[in-house]
C-alpha atoms as a PDB file:
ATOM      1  CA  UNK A   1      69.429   6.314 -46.970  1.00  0.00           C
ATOM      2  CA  UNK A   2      67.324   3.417 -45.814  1.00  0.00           C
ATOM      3  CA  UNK A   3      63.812   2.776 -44.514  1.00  0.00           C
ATOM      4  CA  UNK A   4      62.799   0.461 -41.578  1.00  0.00           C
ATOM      5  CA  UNK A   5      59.241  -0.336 -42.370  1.00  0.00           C
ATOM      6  CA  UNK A   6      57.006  -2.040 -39.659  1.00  0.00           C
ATOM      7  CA  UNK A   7      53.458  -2.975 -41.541  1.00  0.00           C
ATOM      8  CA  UNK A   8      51.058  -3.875 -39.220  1.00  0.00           C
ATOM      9  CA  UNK A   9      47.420  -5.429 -39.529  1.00  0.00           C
ATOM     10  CA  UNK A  10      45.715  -3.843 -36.311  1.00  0.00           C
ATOM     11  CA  UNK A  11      41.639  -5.163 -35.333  1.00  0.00           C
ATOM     12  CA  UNK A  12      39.219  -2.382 -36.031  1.00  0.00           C
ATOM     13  CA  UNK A  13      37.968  -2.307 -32.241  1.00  0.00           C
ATOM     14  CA  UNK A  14      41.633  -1.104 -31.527  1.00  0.00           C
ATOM     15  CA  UNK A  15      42.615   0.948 -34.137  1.00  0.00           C
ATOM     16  CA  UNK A  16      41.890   4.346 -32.486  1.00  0.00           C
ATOM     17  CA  UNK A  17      43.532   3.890 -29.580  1.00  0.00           C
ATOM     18  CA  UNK A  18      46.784   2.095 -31.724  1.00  0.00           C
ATOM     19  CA  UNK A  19      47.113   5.218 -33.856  1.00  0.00           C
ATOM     20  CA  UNK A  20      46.807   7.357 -30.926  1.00  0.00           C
ATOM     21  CA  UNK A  21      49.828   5.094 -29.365  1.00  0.00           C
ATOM     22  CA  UNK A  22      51.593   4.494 -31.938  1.00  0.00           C
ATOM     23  CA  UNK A  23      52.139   8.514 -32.520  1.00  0.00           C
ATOM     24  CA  UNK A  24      52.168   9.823 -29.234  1.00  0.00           C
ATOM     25  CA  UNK A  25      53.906   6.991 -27.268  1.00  0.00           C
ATOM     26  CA  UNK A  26      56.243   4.143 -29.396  1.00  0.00           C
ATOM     27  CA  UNK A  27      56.886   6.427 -32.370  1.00  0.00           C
ATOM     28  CA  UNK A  28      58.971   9.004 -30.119  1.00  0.00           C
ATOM     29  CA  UNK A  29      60.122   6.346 -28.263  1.00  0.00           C
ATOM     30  CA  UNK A  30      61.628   5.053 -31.129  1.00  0.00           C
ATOM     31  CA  UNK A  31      63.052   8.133 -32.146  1.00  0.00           C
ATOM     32  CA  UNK A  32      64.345   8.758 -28.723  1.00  0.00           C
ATOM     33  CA  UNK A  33      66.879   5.567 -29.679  1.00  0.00           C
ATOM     34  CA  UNK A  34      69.133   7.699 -31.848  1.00  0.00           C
ATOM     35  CA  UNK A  35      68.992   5.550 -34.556  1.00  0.00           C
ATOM     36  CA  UNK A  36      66.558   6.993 -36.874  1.00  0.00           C
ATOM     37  CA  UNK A  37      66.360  10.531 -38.485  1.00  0.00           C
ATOM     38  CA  UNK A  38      62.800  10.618 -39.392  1.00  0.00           C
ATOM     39  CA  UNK A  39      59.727   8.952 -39.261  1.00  0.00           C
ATOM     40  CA  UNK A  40      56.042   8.740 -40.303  1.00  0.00           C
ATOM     41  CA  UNK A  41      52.631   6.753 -40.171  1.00  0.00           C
ATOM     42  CA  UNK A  42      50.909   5.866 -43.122  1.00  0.00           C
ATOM     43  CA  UNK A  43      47.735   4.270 -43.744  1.00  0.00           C
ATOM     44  CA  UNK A  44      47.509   1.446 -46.605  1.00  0.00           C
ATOM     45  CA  UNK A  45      44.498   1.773 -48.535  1.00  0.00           C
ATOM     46  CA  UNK A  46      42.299  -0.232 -50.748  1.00  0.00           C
ATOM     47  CA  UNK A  47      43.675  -3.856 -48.225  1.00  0.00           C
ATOM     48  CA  UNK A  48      40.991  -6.488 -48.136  1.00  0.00           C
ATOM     49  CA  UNK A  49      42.346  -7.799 -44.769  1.00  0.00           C
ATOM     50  CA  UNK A  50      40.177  -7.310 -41.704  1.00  0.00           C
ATOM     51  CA  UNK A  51      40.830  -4.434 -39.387  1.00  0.00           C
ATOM     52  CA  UNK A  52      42.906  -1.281 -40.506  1.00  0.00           C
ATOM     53  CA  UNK A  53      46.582  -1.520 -42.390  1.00  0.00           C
ATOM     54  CA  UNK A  54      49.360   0.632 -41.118  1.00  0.00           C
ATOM     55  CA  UNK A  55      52.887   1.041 -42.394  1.00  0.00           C
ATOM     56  CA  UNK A  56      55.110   2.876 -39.590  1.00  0.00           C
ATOM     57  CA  UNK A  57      58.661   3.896 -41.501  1.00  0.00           C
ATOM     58  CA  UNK A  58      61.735   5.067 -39.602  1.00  0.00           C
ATOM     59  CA  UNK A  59      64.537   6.482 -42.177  1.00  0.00           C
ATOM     60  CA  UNK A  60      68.345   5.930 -41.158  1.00  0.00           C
ATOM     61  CA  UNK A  61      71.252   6.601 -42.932  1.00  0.00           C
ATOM     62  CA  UNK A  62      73.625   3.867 -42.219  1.00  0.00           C
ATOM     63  CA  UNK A  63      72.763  -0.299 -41.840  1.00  0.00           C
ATOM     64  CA  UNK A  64      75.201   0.051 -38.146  1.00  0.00           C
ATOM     65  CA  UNK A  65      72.067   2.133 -37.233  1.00  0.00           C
ATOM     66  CA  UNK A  66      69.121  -0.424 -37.671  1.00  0.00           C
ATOM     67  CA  UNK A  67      72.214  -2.865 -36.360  1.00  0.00           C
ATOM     68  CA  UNK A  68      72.507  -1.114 -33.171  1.00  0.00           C
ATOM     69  CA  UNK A  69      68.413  -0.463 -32.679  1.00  0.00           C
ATOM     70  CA  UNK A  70      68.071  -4.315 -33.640  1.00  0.00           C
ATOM     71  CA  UNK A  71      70.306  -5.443 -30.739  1.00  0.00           C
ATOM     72  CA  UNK A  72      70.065  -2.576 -28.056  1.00  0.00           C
ATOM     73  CA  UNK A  73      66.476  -1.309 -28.506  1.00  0.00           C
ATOM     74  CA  UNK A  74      63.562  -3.392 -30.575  1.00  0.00           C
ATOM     75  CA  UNK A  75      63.241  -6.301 -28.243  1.00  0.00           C
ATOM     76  CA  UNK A  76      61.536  -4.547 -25.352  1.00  0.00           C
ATOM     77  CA  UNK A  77      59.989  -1.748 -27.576  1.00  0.00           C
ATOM     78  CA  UNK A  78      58.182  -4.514 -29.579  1.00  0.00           C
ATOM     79  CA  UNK A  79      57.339  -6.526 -26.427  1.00  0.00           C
ATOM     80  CA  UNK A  80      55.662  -3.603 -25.511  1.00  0.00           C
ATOM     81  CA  UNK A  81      54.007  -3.186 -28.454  1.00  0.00           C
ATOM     82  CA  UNK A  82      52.951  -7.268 -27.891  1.00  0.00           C
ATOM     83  CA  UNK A  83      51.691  -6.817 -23.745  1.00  0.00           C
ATOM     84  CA  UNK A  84      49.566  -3.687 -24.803  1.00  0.00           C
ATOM     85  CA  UNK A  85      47.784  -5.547 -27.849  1.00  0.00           C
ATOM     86  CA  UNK A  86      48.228  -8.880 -27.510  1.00  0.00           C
ATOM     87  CA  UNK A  87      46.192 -11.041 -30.051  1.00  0.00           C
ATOM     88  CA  UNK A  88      44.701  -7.723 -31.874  1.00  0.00           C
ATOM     89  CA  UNK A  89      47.272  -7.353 -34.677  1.00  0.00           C
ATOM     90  CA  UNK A  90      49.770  -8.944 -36.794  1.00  0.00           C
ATOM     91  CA  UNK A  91      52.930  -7.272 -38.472  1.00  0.00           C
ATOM     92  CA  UNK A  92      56.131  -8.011 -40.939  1.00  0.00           C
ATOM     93  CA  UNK A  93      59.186  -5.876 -41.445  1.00  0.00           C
ATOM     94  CA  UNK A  94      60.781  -4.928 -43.944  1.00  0.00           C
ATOM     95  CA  UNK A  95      64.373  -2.838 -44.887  1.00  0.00           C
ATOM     96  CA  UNK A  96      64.012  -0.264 -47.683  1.00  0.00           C
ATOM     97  CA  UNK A  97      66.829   1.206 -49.655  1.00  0.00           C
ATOM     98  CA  UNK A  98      66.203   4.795 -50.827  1.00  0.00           C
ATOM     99  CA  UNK A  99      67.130   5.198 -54.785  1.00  0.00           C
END
């Protein structure tokens, strides 16, 4: 199993309305894909960055999964992500492999 983890740096004056987004909008849309079997939002504590850390992870069981969401799917989810937020975060991704 492997993890698709999106860690994103969102400003405080935004954060409420992200989370509230993030799980009610992009989140299922994500999941809507196919590609993914699970997913979850989790908060990173004790950051000294300014604003509010967030790690979003997406589990999938094979790498022709994040393959296909990579190439069919992420470009205009994550421009979304970009139009609604513009200069109010920042964010890295990562691939996990579950041991």
């Amino acid at each position: 199993m492997f993890i698709y983890n999106v860690t994103v740096n969102i400003a405080s004056d935004v954060t409420t309305q992200w989370v509230a987004w993030m799980k009610e909008i992009h989140m299922p849309d994500v999941m809507k894909t196919g590609c993914f079997i699970d997913c979850q939002l989790l908060k990173v504590l004790y950051v000294n960055d300014e604003g509010n850390t967030y790690s979003a992870q997406y589990k999938f069981l094979e790498m022709t999964d994040i393959e296909r969401y990579q190439k069919e799917f992420a470009p205009a989810l994550q421009q979304e992500h970009t139009l609604k937020f513009k200069d109010k975060y920042s964010a890295f991704r990562t691939l996990l492999q579950v041991i």
